[in-house]
N, C-alpha and C. Protein backbone atom coordinates (compact mmCIF):
# COMPACT_ATOMS: atom_id res chain seq x y z
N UNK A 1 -27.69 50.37 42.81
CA UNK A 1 -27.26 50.73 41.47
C UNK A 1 -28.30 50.25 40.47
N UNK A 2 -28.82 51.22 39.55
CA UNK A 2 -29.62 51.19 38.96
C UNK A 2 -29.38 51.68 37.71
N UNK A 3 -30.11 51.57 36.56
CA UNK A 3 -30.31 51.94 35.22
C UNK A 3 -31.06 53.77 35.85
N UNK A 4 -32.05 53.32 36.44
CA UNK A 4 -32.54 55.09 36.55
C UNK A 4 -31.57 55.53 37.60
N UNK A 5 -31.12 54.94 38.31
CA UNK A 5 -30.22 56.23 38.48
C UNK A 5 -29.19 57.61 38.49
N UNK A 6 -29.00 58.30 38.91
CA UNK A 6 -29.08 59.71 38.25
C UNK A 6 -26.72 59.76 37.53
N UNK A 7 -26.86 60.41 36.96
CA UNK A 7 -25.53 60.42 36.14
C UNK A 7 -24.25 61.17 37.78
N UNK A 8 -24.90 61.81 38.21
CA UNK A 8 -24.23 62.37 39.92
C UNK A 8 -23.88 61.27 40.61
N UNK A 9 -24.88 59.74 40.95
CA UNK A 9 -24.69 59.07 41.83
C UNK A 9 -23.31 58.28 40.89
N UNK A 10 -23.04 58.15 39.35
CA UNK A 10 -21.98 57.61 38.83
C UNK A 10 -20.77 58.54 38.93
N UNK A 11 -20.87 59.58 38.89
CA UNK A 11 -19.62 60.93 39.42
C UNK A 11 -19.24 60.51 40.42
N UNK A 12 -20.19 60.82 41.86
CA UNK A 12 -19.53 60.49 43.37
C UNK A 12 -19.13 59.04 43.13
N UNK A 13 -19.62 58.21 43.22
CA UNK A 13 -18.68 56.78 42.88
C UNK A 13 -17.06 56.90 41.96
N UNK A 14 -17.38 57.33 40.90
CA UNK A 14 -16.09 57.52 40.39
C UNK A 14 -14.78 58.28 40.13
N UNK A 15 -15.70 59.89 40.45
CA UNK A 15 -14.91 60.87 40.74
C UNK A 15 -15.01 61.33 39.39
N UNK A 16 -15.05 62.95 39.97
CA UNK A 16 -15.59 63.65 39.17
C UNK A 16 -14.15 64.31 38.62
N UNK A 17 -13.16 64.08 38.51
CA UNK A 17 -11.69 65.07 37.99
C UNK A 17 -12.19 65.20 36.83
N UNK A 18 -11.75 66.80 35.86
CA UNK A 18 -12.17 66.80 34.76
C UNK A 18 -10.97 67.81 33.98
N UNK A 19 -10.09 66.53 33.55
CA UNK A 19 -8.96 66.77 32.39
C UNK A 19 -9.05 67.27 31.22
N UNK A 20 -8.96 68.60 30.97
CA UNK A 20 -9.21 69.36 29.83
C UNK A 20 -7.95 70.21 29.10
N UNK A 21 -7.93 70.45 27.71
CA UNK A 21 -7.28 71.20 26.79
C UNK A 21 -7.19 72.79 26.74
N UNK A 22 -7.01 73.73 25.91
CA UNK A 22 -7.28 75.01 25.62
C UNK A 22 -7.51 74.44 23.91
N UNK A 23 -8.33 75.21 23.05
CA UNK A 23 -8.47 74.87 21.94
C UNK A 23 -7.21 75.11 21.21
N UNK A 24 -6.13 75.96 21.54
CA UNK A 24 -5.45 76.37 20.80
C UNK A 24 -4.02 75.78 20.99
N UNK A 25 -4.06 74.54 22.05
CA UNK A 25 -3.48 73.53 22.29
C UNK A 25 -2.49 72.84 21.15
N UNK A 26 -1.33 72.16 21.15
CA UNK A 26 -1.07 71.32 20.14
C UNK A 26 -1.94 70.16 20.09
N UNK A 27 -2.89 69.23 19.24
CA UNK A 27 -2.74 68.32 19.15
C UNK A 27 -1.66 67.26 20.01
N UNK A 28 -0.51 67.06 20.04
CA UNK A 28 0.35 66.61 20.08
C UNK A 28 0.28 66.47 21.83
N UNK A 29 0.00 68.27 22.13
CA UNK A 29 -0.15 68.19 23.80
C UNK A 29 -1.17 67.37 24.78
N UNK A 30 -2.42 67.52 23.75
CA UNK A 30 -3.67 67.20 24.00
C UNK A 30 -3.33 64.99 24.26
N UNK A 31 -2.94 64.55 23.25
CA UNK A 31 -2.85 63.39 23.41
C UNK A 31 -1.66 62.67 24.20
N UNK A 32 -0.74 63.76 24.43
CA UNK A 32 -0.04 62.98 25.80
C UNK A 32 -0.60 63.15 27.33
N UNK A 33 -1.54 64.30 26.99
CA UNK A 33 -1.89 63.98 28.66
C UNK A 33 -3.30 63.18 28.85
N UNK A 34 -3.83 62.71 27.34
CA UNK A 34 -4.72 61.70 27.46
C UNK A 34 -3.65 60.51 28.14
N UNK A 35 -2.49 60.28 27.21
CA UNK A 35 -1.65 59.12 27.53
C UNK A 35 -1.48 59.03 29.20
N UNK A 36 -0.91 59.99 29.34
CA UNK A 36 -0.56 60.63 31.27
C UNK A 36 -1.31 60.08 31.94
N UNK A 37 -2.68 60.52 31.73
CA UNK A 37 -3.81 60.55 32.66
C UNK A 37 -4.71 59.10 31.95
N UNK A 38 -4.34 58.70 31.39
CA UNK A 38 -5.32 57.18 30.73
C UNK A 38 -6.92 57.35 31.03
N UNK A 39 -6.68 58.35 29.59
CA UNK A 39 -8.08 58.60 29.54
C UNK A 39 -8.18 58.90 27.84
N UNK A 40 -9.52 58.66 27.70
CA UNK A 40 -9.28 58.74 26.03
C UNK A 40 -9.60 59.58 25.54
N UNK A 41 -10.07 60.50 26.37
CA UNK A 41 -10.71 62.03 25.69
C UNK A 41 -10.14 63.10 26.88
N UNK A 42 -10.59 64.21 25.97
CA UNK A 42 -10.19 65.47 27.09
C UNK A 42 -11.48 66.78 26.71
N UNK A 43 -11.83 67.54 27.64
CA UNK A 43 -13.03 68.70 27.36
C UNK A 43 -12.34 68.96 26.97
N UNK A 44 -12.56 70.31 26.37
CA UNK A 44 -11.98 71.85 25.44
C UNK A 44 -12.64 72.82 26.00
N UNK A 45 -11.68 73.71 27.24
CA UNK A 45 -12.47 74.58 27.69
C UNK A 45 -11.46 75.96 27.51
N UNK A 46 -12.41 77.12 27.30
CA UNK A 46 -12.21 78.51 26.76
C UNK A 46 -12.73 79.44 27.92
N UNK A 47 -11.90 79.75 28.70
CA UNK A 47 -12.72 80.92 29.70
C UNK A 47 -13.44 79.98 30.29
N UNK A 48 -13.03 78.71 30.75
CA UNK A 48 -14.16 78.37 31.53
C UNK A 48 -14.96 77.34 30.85
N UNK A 49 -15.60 77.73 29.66
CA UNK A 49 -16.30 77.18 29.39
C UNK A 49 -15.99 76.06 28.26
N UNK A 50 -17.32 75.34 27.86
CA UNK A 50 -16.65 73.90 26.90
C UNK A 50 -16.93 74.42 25.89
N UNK A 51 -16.10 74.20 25.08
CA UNK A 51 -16.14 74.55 23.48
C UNK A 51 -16.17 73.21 22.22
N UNK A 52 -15.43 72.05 23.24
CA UNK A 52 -15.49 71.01 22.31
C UNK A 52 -15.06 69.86 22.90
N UNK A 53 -14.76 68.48 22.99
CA UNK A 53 -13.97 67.32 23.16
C UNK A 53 -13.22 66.80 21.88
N UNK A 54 -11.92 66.84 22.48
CA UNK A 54 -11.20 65.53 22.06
C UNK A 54 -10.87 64.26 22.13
N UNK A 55 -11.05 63.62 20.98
CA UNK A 55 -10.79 62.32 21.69
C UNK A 55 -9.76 61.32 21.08
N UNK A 56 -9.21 59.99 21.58
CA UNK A 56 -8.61 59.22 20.28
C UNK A 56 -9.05 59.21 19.07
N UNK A 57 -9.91 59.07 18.79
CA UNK A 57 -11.09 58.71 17.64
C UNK A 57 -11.00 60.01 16.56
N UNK A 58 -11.00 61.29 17.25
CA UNK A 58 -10.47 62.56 16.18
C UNK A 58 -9.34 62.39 16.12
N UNK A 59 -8.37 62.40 17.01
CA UNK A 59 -6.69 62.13 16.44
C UNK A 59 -6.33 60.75 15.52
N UNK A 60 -7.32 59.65 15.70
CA UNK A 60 -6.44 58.82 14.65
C UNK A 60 -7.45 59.16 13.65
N UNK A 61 -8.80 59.70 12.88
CA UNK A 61 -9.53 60.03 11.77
C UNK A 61 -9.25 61.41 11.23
N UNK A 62 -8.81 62.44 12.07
CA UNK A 62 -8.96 64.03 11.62
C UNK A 62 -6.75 64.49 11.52
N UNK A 63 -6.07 63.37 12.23
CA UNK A 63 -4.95 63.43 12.00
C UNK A 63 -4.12 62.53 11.08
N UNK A 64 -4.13 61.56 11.96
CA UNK A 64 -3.08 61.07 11.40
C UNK A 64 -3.74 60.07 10.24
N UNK A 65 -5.33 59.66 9.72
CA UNK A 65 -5.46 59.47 7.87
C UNK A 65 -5.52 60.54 7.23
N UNK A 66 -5.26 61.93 7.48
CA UNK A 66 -5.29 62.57 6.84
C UNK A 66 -3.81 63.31 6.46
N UNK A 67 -3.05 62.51 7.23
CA UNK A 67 -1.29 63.04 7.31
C UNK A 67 -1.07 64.01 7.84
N UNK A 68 -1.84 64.79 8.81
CA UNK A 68 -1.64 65.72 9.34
C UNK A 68 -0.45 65.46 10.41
N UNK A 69 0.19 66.94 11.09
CA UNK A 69 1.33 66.24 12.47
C UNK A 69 0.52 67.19 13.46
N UNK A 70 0.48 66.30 14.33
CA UNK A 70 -0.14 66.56 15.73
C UNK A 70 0.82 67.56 16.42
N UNK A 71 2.34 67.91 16.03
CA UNK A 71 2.95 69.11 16.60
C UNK A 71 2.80 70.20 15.42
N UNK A 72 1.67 70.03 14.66
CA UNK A 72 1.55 71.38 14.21
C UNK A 72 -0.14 71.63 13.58
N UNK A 73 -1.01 70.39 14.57
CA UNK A 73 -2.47 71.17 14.07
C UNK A 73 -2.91 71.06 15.93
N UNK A 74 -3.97 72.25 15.36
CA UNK A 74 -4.30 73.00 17.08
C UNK A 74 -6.06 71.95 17.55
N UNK A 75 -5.55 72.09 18.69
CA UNK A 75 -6.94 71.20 19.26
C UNK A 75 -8.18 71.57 18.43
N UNK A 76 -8.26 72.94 18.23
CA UNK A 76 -9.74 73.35 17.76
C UNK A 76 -9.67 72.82 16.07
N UNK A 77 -8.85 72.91 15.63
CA UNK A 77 -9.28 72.20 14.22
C UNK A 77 -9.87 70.45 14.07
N UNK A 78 -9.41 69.95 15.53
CA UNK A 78 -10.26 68.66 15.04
C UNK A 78 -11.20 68.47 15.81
N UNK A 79 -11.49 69.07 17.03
CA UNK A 79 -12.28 69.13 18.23
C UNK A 79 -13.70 68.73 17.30
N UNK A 80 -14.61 68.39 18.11
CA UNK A 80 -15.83 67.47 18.03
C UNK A 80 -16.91 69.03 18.87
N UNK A 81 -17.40 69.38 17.92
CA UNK A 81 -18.05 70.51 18.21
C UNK A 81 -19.49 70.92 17.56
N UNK A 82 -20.70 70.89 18.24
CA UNK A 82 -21.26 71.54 19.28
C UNK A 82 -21.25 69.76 19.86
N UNK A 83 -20.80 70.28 21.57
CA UNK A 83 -20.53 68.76 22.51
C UNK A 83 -22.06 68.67 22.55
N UNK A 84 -22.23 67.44 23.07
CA UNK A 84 -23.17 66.72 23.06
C UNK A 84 -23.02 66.42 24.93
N UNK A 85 -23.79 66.22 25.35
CA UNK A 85 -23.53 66.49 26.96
C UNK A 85 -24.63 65.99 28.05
N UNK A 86 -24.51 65.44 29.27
CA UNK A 86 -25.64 64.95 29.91
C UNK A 86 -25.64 65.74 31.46
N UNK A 87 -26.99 66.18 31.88
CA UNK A 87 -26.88 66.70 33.43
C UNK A 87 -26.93 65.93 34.23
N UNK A 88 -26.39 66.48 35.67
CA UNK A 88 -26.33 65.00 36.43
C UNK A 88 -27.54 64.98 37.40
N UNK A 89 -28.93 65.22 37.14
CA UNK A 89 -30.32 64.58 37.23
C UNK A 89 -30.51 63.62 36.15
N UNK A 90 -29.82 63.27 34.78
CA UNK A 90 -30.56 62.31 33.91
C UNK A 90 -29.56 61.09 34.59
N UNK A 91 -29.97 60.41 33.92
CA UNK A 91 -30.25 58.98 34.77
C UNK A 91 -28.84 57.70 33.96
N UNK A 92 -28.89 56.91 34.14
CA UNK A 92 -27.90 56.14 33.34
C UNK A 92 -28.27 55.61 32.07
N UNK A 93 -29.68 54.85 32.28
CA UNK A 93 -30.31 54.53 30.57
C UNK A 93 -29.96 56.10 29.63
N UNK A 94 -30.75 56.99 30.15
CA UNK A 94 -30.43 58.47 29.31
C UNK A 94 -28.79 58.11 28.19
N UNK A 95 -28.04 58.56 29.51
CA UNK A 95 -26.57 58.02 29.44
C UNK A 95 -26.42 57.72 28.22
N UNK A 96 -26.92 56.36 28.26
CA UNK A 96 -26.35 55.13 27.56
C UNK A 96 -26.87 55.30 25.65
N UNK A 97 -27.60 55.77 26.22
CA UNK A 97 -28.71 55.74 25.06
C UNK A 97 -28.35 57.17 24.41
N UNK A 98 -27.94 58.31 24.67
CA UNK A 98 -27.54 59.49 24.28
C UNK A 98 -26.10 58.69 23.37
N UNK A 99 -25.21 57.95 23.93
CA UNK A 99 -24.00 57.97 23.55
C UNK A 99 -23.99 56.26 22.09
N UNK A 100 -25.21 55.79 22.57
CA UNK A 100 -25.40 54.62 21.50
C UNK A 100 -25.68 55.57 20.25
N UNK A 101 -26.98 56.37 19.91
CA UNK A 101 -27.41 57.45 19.15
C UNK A 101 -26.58 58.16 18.50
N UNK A 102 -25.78 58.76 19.16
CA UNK A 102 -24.78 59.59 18.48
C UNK A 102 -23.13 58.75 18.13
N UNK A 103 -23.17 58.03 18.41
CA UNK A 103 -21.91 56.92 18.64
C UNK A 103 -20.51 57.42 19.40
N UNK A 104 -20.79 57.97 20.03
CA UNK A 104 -19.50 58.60 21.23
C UNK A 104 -19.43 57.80 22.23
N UNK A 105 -18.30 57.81 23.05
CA UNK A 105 -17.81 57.47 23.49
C UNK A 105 -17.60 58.29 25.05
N UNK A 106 -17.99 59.38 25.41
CA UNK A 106 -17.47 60.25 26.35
C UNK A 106 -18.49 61.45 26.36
N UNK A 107 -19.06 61.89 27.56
CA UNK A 107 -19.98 62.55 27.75
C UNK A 107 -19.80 63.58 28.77
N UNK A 108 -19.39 64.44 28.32
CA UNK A 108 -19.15 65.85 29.30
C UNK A 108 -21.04 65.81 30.71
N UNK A 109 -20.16 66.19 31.30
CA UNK A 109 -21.69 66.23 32.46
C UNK A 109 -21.73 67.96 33.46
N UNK A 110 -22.36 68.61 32.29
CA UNK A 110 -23.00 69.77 32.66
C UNK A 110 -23.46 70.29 33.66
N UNK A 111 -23.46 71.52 34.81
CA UNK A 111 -24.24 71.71 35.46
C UNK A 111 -24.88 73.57 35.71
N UNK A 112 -25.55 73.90 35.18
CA UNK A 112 -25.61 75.59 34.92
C UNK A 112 -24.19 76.12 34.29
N UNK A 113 -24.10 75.35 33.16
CA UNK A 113 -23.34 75.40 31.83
C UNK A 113 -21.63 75.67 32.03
N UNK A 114 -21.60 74.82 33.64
CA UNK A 114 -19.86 74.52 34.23
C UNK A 114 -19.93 72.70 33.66
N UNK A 115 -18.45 72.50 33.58
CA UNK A 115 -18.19 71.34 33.13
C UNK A 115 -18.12 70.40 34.72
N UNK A 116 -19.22 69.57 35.31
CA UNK A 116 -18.44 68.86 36.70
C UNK A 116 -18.10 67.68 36.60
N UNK A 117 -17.70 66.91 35.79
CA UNK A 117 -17.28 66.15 34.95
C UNK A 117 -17.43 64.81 33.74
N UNK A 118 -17.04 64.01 33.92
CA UNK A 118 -17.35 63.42 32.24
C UNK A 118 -17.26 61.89 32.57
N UNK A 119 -18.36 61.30 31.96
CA UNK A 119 -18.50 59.85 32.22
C UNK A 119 -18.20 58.88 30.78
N UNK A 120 -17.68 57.93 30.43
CA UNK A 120 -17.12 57.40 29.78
C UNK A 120 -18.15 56.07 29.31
N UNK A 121 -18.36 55.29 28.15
CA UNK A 121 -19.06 54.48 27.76
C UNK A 121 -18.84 53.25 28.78
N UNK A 122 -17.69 53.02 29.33
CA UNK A 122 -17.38 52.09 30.24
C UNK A 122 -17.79 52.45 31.37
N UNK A 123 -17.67 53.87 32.72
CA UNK A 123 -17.99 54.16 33.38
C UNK A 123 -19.62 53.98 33.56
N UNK A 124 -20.51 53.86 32.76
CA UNK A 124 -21.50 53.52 32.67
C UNK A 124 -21.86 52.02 32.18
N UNK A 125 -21.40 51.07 31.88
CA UNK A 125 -21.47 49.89 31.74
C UNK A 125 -21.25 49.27 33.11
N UNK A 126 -20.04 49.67 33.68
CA UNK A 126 -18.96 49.37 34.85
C UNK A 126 -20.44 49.51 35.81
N UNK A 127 -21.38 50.14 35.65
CA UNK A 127 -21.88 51.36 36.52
C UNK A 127 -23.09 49.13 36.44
N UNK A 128 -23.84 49.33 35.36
CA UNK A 128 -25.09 48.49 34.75
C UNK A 128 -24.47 47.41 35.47
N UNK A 129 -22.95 46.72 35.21
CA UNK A 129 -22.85 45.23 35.41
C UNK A 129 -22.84 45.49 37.08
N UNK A 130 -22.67 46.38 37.86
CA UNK A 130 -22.30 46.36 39.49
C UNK A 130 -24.07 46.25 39.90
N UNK A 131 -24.73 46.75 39.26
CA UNK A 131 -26.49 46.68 39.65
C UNK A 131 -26.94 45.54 39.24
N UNK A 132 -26.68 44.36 37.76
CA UNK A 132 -27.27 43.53 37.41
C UNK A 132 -26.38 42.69 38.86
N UNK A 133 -25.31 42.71 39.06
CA UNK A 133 -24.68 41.62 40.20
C UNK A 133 -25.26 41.56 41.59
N UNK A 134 -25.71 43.19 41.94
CA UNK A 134 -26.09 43.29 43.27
C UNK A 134 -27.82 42.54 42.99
N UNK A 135 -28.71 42.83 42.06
CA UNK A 135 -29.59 42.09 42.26
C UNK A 135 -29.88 40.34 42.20
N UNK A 136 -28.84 39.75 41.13
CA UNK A 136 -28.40 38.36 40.99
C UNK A 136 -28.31 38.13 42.55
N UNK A 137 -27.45 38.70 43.53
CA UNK A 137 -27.06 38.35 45.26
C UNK A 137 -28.24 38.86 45.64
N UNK A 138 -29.13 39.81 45.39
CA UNK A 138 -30.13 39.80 46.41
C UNK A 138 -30.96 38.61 45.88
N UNK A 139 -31.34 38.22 44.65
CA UNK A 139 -32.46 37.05 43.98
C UNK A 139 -31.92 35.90 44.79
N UNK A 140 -30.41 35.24 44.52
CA UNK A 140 -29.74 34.11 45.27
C UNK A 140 -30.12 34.00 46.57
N UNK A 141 -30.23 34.97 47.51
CA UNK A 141 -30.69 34.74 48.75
C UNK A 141 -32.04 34.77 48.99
N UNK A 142 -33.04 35.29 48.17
CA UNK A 142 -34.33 35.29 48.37
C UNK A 142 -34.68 33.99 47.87
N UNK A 143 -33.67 32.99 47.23
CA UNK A 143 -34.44 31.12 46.64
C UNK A 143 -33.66 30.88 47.49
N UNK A 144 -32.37 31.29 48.63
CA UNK A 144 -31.84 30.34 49.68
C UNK A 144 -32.17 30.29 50.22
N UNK A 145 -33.23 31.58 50.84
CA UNK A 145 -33.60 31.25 52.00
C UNK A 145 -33.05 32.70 52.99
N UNK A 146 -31.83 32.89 52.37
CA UNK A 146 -31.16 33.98 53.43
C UNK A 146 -31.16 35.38 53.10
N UNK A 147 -32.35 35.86 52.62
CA UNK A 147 -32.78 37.20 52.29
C UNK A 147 -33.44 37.63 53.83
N UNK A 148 -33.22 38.58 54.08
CA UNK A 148 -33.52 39.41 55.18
C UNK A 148 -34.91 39.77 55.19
N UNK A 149 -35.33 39.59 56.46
CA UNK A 149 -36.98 39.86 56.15
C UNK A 149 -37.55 39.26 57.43
């Protein structure tokens, strides 16, 4: 586990399921099956394709300070649109650094413009602290003595 490694090798580790909306969705629908599925965002897909993400972050800024009711505004009015998105050849720094930049939280992962699924600011941290640990245990055994070789 590595910083360059590719955004695919963090999918197969975590699994690629990819929980999505219709734009024309309630609000209301959209954030219980974030609740359901404990996840904080959802794609927005149309025919297939992505049109936008939702996330907590639009429902508590684009709803509810603005007094809107989530059983009567439609996914596409607050949806987060044109997505911002990573392929799974770029690497984890990419990742990290795409979602520091833009300040998101959730990164749809593209592949010949199908959604194969979406990695999370944590899923990629989760991803950094399991590589900084595995090298800490390989360094520990190379000053004990019990590094392989």
């Amino acid at each position: 586990m590595d910083l360059t490694d590719r955004i695919s090798a963090v999918l197969k580790d975590k699994g690629s399921h990819i929980w999505f909306v219709a734009p024309d969705a309630l609000v209301y629908e959209a954030m219980a099956l974030m609740a359901d599925k404990g996840v904080g965002a959802l794609v927005v897909l149309a025919d297939d394709k992505l049109v936008g993400v939702i996330s907590e972050r639009d429902y508590a800024r684009k709803v509810i300070l603005k007094g809107r009711s989530s059983k009567e505004t439609r996914v596409k009015e607050i949806m987060t649109s044109p997505v911002i998105f990573v392929t799974p050849e770029q690497n984890v720094e990419e990742g990290m650094r795409i979602m520091t930049q833009h300040r998101i939280r959730h990164l749809p992962v593209l592949e010949h413009e199908k959604v194969v699924g979406v990695v999370s600011i944590g899923d990629l941290v989760k991803w950094i602290i399991s590589a900084q640990e595995h090298t800490i245990h390989q360094l520990y055994n190379y000053i004990t003595g019990k590094y392989p070789g």
